[in-house]
C-alpha atoms as a PDB file:
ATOM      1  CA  UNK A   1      78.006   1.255  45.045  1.00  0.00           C
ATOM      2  CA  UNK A   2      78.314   4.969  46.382  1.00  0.00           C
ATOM      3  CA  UNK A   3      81.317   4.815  48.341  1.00  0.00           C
ATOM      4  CA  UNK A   4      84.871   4.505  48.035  1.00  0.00           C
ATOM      5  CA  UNK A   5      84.957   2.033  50.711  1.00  0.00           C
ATOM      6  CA  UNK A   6      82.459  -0.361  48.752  1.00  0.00           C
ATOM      7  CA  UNK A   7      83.953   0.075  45.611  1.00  0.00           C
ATOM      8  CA  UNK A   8      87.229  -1.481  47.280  1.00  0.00           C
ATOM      9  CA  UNK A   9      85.769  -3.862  48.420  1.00  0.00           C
ATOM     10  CA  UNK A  10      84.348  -5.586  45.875  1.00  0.00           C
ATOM     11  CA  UNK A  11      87.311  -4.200  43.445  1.00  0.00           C
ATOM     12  CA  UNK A  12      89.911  -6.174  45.937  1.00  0.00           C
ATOM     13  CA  UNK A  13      87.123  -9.364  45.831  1.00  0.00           C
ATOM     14  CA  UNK A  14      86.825  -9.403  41.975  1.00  0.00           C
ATOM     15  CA  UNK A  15      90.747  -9.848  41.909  1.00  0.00           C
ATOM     16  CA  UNK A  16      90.784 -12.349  44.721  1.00  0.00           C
ATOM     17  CA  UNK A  17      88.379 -14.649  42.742  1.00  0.00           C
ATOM     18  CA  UNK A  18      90.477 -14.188  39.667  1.00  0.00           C
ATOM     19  CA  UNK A  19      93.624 -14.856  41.078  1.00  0.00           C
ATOM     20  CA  UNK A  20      91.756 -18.062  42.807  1.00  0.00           C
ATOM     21  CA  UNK A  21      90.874 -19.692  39.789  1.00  0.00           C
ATOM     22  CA  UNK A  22      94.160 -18.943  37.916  1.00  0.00           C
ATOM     23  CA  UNK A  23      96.433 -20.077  41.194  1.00  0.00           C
ATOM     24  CA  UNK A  24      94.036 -23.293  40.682  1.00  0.00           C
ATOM     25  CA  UNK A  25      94.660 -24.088  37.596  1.00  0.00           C
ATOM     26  CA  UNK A  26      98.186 -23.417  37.408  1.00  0.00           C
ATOM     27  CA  UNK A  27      98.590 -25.392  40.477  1.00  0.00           C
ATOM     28  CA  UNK A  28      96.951 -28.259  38.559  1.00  0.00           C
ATOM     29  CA  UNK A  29      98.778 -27.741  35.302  1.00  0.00           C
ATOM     30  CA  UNK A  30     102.085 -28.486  37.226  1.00  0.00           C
ATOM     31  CA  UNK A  31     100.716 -30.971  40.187  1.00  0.00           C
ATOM     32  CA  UNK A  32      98.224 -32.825  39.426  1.00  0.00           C
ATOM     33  CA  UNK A  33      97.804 -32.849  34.845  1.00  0.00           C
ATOM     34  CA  UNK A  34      96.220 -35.775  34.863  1.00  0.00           C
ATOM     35  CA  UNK A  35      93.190 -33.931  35.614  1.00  0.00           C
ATOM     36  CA  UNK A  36      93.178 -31.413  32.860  1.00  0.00           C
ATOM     37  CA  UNK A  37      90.713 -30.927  30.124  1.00  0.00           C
ATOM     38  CA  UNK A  38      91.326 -28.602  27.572  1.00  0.00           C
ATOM     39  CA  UNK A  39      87.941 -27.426  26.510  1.00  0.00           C
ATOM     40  CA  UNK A  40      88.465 -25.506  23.439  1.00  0.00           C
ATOM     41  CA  UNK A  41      84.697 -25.147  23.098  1.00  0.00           C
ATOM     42  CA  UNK A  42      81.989 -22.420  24.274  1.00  0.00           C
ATOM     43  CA  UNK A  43      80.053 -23.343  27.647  1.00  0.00           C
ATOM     44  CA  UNK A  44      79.419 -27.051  28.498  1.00  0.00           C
ATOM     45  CA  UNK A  45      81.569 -28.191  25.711  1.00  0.00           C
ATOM     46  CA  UNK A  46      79.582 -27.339  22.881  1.00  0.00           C
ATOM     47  CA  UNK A  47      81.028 -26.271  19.894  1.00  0.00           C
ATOM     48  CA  UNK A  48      80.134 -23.437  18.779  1.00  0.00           C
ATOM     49  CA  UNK A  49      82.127 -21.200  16.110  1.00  0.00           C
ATOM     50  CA  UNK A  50      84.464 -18.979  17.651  1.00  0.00           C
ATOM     51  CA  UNK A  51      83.087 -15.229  16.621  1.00  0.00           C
ATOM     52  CA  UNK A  52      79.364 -16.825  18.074  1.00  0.00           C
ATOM     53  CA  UNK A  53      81.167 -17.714  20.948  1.00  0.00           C
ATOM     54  CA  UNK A  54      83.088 -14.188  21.668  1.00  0.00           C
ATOM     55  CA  UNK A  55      79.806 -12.360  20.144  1.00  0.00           C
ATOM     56  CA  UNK A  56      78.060 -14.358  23.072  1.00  0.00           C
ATOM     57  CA  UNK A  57      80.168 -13.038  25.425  1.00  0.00           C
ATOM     58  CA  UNK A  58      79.873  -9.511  24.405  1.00  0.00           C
ATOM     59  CA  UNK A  59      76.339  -9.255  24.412  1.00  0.00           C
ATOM     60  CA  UNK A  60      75.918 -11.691  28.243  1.00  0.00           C
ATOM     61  CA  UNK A  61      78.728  -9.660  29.859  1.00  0.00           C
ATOM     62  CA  UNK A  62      76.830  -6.042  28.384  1.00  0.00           C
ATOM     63  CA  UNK A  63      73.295  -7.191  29.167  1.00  0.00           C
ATOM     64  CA  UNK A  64      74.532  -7.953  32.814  1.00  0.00           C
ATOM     65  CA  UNK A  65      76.730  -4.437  33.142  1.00  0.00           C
ATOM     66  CA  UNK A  66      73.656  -2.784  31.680  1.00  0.00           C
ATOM     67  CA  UNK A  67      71.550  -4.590  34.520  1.00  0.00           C
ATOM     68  CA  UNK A  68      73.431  -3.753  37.225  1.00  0.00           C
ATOM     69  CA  UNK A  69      74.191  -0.444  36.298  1.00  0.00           C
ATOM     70  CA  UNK A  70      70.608   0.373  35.989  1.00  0.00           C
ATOM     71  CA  UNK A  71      69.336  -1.425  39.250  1.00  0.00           C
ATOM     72  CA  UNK A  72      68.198   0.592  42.342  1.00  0.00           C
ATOM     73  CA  UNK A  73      68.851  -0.450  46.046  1.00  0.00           C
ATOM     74  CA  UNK A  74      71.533  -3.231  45.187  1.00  0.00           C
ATOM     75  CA  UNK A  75      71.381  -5.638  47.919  1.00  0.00           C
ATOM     76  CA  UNK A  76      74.746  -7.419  49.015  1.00  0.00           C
ATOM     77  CA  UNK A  77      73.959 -10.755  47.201  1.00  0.00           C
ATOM     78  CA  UNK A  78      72.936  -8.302  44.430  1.00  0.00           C
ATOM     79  CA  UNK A  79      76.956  -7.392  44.265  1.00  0.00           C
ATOM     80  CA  UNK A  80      78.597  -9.893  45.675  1.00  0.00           C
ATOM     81  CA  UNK A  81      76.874 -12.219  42.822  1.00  0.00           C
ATOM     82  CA  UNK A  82      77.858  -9.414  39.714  1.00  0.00           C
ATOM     83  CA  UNK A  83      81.352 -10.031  41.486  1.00  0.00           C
ATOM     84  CA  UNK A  84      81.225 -13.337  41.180  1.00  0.00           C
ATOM     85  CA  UNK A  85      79.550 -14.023  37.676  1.00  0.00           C
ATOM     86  CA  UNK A  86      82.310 -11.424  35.778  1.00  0.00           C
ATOM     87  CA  UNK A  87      85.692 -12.614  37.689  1.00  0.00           C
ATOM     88  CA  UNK A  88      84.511 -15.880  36.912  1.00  0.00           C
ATOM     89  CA  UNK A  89      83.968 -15.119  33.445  1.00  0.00           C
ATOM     90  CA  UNK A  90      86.575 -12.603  32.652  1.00  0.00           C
ATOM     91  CA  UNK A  91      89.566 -15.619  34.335  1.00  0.00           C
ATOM     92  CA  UNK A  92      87.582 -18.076  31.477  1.00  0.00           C
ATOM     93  CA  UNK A  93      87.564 -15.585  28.696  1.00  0.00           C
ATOM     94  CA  UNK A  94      90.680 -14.366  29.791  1.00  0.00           C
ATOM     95  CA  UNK A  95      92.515 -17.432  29.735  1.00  0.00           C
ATOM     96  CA  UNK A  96      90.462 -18.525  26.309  1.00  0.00           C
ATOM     97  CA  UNK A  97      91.809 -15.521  24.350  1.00  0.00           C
ATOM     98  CA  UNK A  98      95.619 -15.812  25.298  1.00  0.00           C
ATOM     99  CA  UNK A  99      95.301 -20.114  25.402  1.00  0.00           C
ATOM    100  CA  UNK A 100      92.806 -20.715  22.634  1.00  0.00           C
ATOM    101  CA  UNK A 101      91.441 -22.980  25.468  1.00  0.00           C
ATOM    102  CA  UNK A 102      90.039 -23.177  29.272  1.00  0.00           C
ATOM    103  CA  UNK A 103      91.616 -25.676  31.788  1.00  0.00           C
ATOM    104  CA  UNK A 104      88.835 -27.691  33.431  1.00  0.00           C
ATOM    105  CA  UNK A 105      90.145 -29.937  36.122  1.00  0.00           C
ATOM    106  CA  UNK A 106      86.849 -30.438  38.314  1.00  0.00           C
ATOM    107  CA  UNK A 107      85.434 -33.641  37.202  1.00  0.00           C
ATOM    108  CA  UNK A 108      81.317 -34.039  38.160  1.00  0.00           C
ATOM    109  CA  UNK A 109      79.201 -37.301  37.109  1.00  0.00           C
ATOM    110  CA  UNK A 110      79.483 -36.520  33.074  1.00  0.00           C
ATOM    111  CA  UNK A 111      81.211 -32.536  33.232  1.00  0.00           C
ATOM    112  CA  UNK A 112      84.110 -31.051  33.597  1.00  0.00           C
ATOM    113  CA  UNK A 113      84.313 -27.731  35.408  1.00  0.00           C
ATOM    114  CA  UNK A 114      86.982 -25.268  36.776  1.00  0.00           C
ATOM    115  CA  UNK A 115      86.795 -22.824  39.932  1.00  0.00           C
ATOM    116  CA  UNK A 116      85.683 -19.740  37.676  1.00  0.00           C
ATOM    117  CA  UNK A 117      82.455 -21.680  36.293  1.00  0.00           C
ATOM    118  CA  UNK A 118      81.670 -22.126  40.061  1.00  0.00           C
ATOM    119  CA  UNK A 119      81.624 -18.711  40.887  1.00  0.00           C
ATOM    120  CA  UNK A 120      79.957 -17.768  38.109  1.00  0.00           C
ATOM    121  CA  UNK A 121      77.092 -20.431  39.001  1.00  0.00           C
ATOM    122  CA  UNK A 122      77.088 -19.183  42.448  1.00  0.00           C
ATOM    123  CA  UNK A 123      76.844 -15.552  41.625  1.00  0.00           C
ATOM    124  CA  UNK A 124      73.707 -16.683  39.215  1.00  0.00           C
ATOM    125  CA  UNK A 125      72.052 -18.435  42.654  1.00  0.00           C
ATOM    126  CA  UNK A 126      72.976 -15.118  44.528  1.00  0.00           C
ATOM    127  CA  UNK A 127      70.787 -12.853  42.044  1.00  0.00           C
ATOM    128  CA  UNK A 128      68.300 -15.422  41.850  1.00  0.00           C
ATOM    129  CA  UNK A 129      67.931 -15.388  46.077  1.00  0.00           C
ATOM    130  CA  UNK A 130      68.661 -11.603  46.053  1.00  0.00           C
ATOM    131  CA  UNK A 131      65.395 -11.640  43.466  1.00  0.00           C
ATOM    132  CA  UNK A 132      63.355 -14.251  45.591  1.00  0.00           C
ATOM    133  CA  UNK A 133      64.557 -11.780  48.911  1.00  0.00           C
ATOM    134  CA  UNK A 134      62.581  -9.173  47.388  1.00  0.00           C
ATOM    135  CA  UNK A 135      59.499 -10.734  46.357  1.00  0.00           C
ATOM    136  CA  UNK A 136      58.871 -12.136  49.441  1.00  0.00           C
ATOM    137  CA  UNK A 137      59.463  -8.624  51.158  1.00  0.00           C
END
């Protein structure tokens, strides 16, 4: 991202997608609690012991930085997808740190999600395309 313009851009959309998925679960906490799950454990539910589970996070979050940093000729699903995957994950870490806990709400066959595990999936698919873009070119 050379320009100022860019930078902006995806600054402003980072704190839109944020803001989403804490508006959504606030609006949930106080409309509609029936809904919530408190998952109090690491990705998918699965308990894992809590310094794993922020070391995890340290090390995904770095390796991705380090990624994106480093890449040449970033495409727009190439940052539109980084945008995606680290909002989503700093509104779940985030919320973790100061709750001890994530509000899930989104219930799906056997899993419980919330709107930040979305966007990070979709900014995953977005990379992935943005990868498949260029080996087909």
């Amino acid at each position: 991202m050379k320009n100022i313009k860019e930078k902006l851009i995806y600054s402003f959309l980072f704190f839109l997608f944020l803001l989403l998925d804490q508006f959504t679960k606030h609006f949930v906490l106080t409309e509609q609690s029936a809904l919530i799950f408190r998952n109090e454990n690491f990705a998918f539910s699965l308990e894992v012991p809590s310094f794993l589970m922020y070391l995890t996070y340290i090390v995904l979050i770095g390796l991705l930085l380090s990624w994106f940093v480093k890449k040449e000729n970033k495409r727009i699903l190439d940052k539109l997808g980084f945008v995606l995957i680290i909002s989503g994950a700093v509104s779940n870490i985030g919320e973790r740190i100061l709750n001890g806990f994530v509000i899930d709400f989104i219930h799906i066959h056997t899993g419980v999600f919330n709107v930040a595990d979305f966007f990070i999936i979709l900014g995953i698919l977005f990379l992935f395309f943005s990868k498949e873009e260029l080996i087909k070119s």
